[in-house]
C-alpha atoms as a PDB file:
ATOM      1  CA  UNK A   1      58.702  55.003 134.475  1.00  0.00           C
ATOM      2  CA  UNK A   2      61.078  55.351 132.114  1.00  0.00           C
ATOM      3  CA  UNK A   3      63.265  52.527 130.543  1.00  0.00           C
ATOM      4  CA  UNK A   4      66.509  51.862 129.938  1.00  0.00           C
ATOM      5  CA  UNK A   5      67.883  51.801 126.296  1.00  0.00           C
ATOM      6  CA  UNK A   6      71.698  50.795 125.595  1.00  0.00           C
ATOM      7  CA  UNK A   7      73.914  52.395 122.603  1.00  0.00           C
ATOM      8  CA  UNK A   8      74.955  50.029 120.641  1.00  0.00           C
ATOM      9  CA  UNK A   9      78.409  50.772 121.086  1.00  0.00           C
ATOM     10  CA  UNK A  10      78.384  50.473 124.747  1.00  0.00           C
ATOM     11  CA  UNK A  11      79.224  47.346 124.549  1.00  0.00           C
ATOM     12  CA  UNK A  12      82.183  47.263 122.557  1.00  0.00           C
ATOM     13  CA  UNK A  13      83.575  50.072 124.611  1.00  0.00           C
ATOM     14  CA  UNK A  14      83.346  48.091 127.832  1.00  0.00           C
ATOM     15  CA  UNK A  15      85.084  45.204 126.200  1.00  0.00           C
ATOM     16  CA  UNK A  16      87.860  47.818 124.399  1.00  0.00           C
ATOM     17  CA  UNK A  17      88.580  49.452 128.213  1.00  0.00           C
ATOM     18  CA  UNK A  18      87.001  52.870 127.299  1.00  0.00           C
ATOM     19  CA  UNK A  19      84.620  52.760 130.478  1.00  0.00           C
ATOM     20  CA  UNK A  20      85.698  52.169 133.739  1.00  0.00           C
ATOM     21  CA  UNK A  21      82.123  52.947 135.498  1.00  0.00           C
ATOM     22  CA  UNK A  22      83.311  52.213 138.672  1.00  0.00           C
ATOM     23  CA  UNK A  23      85.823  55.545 138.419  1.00  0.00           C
ATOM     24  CA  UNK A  24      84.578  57.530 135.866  1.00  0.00           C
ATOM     25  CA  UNK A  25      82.373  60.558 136.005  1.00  0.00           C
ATOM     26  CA  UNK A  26      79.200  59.932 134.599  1.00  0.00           C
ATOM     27  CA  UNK A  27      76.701  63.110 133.248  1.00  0.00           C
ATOM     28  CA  UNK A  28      73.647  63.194 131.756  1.00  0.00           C
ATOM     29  CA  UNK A  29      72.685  65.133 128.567  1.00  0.00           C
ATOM     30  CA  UNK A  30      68.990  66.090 127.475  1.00  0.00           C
ATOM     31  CA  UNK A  31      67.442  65.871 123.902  1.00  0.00           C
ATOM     32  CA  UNK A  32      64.401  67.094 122.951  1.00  0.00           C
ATOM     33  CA  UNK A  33      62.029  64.637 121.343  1.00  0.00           C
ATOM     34  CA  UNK A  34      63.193  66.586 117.473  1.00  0.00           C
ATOM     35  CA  UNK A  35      66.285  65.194 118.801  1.00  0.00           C
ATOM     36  CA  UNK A  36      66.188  61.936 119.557  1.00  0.00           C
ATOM     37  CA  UNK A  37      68.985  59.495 120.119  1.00  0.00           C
ATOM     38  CA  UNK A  38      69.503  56.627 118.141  1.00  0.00           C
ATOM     39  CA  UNK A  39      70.825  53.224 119.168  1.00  0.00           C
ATOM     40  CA  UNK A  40      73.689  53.523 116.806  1.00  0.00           C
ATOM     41  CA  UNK A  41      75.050  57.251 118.144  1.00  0.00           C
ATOM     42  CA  UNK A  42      78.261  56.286 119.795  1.00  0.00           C
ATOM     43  CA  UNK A  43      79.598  60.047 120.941  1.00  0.00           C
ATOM     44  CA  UNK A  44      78.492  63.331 122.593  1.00  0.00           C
ATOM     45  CA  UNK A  45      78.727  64.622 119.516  1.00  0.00           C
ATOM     46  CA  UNK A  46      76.205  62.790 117.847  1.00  0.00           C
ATOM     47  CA  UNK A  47      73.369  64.711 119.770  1.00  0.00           C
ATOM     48  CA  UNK A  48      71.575  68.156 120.098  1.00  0.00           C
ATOM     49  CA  UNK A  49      71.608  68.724 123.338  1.00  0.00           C
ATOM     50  CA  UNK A  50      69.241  71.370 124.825  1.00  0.00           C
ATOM     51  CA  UNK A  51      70.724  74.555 126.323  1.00  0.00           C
ATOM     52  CA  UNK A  52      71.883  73.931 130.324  1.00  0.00           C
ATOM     53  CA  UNK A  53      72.251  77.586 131.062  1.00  0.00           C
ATOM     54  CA  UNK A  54      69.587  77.425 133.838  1.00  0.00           C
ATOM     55  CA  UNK A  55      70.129  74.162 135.395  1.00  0.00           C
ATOM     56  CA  UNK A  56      71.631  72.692 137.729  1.00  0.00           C
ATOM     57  CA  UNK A  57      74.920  70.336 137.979  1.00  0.00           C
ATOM     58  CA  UNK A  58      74.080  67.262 135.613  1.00  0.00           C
ATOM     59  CA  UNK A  59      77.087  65.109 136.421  1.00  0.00           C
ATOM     60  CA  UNK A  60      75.689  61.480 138.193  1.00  0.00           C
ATOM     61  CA  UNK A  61      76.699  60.196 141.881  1.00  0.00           C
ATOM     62  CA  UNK A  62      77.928  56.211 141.574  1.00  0.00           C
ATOM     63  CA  UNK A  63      76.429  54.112 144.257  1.00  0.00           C
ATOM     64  CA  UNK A  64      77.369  50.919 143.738  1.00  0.00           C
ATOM     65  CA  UNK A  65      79.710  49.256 140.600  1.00  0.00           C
ATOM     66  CA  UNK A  66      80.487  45.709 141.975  1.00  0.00           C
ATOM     67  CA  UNK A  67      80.064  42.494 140.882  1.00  0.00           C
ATOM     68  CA  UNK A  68      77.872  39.335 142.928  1.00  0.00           C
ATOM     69  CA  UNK A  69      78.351  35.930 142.066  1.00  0.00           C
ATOM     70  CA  UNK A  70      79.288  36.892 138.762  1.00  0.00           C
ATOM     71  CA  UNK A  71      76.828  39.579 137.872  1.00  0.00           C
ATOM     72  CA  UNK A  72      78.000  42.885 138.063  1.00  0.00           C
ATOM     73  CA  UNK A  73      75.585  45.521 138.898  1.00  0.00           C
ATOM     74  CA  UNK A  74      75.968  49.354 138.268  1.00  0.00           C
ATOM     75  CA  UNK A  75      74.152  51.413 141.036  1.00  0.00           C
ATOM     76  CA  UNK A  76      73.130  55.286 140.547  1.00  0.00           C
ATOM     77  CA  UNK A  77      71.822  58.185 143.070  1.00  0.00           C
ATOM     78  CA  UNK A  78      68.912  59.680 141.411  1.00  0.00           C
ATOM     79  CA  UNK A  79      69.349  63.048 140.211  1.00  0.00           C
ATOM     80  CA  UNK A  80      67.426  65.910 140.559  1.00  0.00           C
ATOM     81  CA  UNK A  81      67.459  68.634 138.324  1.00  0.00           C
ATOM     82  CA  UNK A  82      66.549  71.930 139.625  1.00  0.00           C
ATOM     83  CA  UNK A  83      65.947  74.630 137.140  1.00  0.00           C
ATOM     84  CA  UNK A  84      67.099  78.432 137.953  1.00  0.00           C
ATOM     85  CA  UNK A  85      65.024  79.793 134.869  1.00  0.00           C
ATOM     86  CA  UNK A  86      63.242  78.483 131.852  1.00  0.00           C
ATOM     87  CA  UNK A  87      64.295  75.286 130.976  1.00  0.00           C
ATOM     88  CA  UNK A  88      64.221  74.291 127.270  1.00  0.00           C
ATOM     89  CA  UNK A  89      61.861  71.081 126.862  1.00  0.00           C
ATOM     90  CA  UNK A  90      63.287  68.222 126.656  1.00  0.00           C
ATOM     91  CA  UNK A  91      61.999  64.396 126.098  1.00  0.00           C
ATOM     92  CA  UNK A  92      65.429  62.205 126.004  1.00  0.00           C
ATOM     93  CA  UNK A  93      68.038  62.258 129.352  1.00  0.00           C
ATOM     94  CA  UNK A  94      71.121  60.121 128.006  1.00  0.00           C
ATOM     95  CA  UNK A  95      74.268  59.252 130.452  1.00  0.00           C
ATOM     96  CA  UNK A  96      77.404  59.282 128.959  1.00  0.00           C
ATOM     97  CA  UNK A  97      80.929  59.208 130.174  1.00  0.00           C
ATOM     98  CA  UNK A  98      82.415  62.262 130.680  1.00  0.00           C
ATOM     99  CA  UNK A  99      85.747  61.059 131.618  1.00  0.00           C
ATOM    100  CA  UNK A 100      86.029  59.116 128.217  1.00  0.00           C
ATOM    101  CA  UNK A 101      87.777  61.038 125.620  1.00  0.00           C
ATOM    102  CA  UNK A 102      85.361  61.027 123.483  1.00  0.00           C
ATOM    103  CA  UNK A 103      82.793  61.522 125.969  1.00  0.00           C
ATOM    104  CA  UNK A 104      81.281  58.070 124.694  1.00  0.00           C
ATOM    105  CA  UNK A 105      77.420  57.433 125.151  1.00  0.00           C
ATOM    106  CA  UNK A 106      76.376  54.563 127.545  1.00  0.00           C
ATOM    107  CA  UNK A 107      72.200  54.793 127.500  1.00  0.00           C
ATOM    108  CA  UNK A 108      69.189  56.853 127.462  1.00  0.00           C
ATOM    109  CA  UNK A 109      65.922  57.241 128.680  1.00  0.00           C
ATOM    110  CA  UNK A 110      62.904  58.093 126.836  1.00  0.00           C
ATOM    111  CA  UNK A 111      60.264  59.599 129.191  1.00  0.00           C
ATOM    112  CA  UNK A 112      57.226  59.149 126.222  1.00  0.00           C
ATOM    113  CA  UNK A 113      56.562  62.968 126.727  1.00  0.00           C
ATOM    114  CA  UNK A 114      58.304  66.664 126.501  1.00  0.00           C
ATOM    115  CA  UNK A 115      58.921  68.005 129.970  1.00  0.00           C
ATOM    116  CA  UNK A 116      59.202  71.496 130.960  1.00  0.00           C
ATOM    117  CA  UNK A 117      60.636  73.153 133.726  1.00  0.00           C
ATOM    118  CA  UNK A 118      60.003  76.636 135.027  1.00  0.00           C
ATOM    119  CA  UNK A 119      62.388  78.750 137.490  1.00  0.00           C
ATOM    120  CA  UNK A 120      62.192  76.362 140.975  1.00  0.00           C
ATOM    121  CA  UNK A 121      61.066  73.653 139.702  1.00  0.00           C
ATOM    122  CA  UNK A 122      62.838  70.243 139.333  1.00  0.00           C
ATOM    123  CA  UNK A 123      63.511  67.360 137.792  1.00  0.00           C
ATOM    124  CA  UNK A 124      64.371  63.389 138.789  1.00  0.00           C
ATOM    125  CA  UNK A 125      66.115  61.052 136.619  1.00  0.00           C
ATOM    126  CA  UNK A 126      65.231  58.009 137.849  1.00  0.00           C
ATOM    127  CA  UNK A 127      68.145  55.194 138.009  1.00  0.00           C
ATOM    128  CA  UNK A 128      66.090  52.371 138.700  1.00  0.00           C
ATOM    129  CA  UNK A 129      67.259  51.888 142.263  1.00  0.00           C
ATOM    130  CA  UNK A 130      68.331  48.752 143.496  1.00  0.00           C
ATOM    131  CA  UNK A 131      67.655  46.988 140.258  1.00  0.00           C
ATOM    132  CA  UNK A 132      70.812  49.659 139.252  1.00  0.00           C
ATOM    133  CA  UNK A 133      71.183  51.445 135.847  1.00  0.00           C
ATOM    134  CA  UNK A 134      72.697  48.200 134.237  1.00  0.00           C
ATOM    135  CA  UNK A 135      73.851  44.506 135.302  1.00  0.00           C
ATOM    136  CA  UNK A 136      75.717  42.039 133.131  1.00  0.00           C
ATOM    137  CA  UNK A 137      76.185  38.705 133.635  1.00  0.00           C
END
């Protein structure tokens, strides 16, 4: 599986009010591995994204964004990507708020390897489940 990598600047954004990741709509973008992120991107616009004209709806379902004895625990539905045509490959899927003016970058996931999708097939981005996509404490 796999794991979770923060932008830097994540955390400064949560502490400046530009996330609110209980409300927000959360997508996810998809690099190829010439393109990889960098923990110091901080925008959209800091990536090449590969082309999403035959696949389906990217934007994230939140499950959960409360807080337990302190630690606050943001909860995601898996999404699957289902491809309508060829699929450019792709390595990197990175969530970022969409809602943010900026459209400012929260993580990514590196899955080691290029992955390719063909007309009908899909895709799951894998959340980490009940563990959720990040806690603090």
């Amino acid at each position: 599986m796999a794991s979770f990598n923060k932008f830097n600047s994540f955390v400064e954004a949560l502490a400046e009010k530009v996330h609110n990741l209980g409300a927000d709509t959360l997508t996810v973008a998809l690099c190829a591995a010439a393109n990889a992120p960098v923990a110091t991107n901080t925008v959209l616009a800091n990536l090449t994204q590969i082309s999403y004209t035959n696949l389906s709806a990217r934007v994230i379902t939140t499950t959960s964004s409360a807080q337990t004895s302190g630690t606050y625990k943001l909860t995601l539905t898996d999404l699957v990507l289902t491809a309508s045509g060829a699929v450019a490959t792709f390595r990197y899927v990175v969530v970022y708020n969409d809602t943010a003016t900026n459209d400012e970058l929260i993580g990514w996931y590196d899955y080691g390897s290029d992955v390719t999708l063909a007309s009908g097939e899909t895709f799951t981005a894998d959340f980490d489940g009940s563990a959720g996509l990040l806690q603090l404490v």
